[in-house]
C-alpha atoms as a PDB file:
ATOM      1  CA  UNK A   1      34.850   0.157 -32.938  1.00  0.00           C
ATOM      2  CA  UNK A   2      32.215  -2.343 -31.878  1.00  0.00           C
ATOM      3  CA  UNK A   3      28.448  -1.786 -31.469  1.00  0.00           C
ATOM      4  CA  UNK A   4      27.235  -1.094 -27.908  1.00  0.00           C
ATOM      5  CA  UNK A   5      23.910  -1.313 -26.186  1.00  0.00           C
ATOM      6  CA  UNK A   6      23.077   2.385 -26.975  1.00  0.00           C
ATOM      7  CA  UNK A   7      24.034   1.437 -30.874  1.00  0.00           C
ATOM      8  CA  UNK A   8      21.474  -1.870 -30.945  1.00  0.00           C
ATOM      9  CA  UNK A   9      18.733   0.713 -30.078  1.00  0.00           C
ATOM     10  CA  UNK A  10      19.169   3.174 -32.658  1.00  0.00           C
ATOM     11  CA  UNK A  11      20.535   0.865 -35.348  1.00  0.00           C
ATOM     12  CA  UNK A  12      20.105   2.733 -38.847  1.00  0.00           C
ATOM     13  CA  UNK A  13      18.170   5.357 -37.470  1.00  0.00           C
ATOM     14  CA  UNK A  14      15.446   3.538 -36.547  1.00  0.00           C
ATOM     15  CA  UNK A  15      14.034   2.326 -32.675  1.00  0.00           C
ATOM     16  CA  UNK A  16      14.815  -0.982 -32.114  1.00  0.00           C
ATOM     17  CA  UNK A  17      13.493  -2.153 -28.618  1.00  0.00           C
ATOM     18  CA  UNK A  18      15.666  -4.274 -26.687  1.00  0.00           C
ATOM     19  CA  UNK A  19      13.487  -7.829 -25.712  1.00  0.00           C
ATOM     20  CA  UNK A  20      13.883  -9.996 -22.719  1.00  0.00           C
ATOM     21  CA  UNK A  21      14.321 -13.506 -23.374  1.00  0.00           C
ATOM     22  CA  UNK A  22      15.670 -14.844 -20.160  1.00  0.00           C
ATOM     23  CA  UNK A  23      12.634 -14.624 -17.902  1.00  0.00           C
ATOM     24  CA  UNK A  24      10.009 -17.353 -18.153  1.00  0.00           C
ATOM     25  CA  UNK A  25       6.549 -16.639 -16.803  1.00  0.00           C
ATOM     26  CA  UNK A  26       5.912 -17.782 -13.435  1.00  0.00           C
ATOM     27  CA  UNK A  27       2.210 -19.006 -14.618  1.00  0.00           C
ATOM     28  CA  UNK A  28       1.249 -22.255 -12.612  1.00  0.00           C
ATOM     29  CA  UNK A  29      -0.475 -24.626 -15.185  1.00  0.00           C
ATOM     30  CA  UNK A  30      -1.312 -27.851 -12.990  1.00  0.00           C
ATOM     31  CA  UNK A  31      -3.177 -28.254 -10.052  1.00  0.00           C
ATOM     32  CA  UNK A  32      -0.138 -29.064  -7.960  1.00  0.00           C
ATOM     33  CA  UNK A  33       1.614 -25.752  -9.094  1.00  0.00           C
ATOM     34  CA  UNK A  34      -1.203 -24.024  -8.018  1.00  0.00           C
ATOM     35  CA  UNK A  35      -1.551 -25.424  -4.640  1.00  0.00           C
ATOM     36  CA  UNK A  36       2.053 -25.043  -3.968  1.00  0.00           C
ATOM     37  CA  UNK A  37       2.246 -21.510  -4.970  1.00  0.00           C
ATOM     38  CA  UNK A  38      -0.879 -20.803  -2.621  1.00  0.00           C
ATOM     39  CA  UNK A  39       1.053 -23.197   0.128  1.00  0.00           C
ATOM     40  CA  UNK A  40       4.149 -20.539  -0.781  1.00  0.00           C
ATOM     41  CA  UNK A  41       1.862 -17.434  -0.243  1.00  0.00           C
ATOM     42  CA  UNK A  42       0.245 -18.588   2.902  1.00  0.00           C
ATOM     43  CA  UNK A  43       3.904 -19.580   4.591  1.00  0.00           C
ATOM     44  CA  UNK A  44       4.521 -15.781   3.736  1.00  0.00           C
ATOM     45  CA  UNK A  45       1.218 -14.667   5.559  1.00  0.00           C
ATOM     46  CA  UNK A  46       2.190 -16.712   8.259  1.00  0.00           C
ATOM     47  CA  UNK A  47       6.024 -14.962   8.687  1.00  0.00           C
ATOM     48  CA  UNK A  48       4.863 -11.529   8.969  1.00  0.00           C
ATOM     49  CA  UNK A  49       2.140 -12.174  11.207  1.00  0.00           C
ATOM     50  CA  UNK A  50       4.399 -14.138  13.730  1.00  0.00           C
ATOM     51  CA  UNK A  51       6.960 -10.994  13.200  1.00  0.00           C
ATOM     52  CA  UNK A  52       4.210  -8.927  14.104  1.00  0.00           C
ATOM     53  CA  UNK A  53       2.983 -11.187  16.829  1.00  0.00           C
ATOM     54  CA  UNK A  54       6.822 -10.851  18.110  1.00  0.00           C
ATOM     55  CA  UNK A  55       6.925  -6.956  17.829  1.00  0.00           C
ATOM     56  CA  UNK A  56       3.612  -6.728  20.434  1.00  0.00           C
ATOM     57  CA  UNK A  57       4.985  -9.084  23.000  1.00  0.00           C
ATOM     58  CA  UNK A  58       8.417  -7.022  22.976  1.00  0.00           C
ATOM     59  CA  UNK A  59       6.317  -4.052  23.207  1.00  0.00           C
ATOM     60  CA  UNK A  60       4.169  -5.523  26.252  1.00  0.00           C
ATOM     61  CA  UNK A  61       7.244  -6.668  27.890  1.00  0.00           C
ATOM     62  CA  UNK A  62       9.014  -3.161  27.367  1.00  0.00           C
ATOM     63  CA  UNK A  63       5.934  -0.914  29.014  1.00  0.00           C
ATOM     64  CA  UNK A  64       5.592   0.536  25.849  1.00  0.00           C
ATOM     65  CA  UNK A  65       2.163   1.216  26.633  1.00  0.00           C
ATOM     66  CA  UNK A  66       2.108   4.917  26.956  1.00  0.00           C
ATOM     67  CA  UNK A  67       3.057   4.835  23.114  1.00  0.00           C
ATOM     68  CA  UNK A  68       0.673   2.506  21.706  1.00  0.00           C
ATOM     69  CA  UNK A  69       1.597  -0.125  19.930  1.00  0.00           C
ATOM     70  CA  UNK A  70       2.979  -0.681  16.524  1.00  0.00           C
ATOM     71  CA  UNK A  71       0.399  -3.091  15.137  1.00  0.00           C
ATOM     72  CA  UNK A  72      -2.512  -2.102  17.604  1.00  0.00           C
ATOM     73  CA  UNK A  73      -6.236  -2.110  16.950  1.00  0.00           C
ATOM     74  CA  UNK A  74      -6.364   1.984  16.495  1.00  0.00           C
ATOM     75  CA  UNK A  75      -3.797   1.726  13.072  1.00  0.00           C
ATOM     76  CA  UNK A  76      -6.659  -0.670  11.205  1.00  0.00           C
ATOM     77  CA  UNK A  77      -7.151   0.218   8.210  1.00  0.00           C
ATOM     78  CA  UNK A  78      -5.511   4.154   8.594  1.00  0.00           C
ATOM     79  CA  UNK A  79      -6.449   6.131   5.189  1.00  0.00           C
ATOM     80  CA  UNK A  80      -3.446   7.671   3.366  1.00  0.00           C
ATOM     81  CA  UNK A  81      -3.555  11.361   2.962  1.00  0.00           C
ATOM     82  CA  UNK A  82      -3.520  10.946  -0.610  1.00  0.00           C
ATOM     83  CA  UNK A  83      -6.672   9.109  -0.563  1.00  0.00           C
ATOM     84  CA  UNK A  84      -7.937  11.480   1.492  1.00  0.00           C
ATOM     85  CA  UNK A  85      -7.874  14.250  -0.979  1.00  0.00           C
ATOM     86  CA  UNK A  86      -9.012  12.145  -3.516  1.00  0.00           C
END
């Protein structure tokens, strides 16, 4: 009967905790890896804010008005409850 995961953990009684060796940091170490990581998060920005530019002018088009709209000015910076009680 072979050793499984569950039998690498608790070898001879003791704890052994499992490590990960396949993942390399993601840490950019030249100037060019920085900039393209910040080029990387800015595309990102970019994406959700013409998705959200999209959802507004659907909404516009739709006379969704009475509603409000999904991303309008009055749902800036909305407190959670949690926070609240904190």
């Amino acid at each position: 009967m072979g050793v499984g995961f569950f039998g690498k953990l608790y070898s001879k009684g003791k704890k052994v905790s499992p490590t990960i060796k396949s993942v390399t940091p993601n840490v950019p170490t030249t100037s060019l890896q920085k900039s393209l990581r910040d080029l990387k998060i800015q595309v990102g920005k970019t994406k959700g804010q013409a998705a959200k530019l999209k959802q507004t002018l659907w909404e516009s088009k739709h006379k969704r008005l009475t509603e409000g709209f999904t991303f309008g000015e009055d749902k800036k910076n909305v407190i959670k409850k949690s926070k609240k009680k904190d």
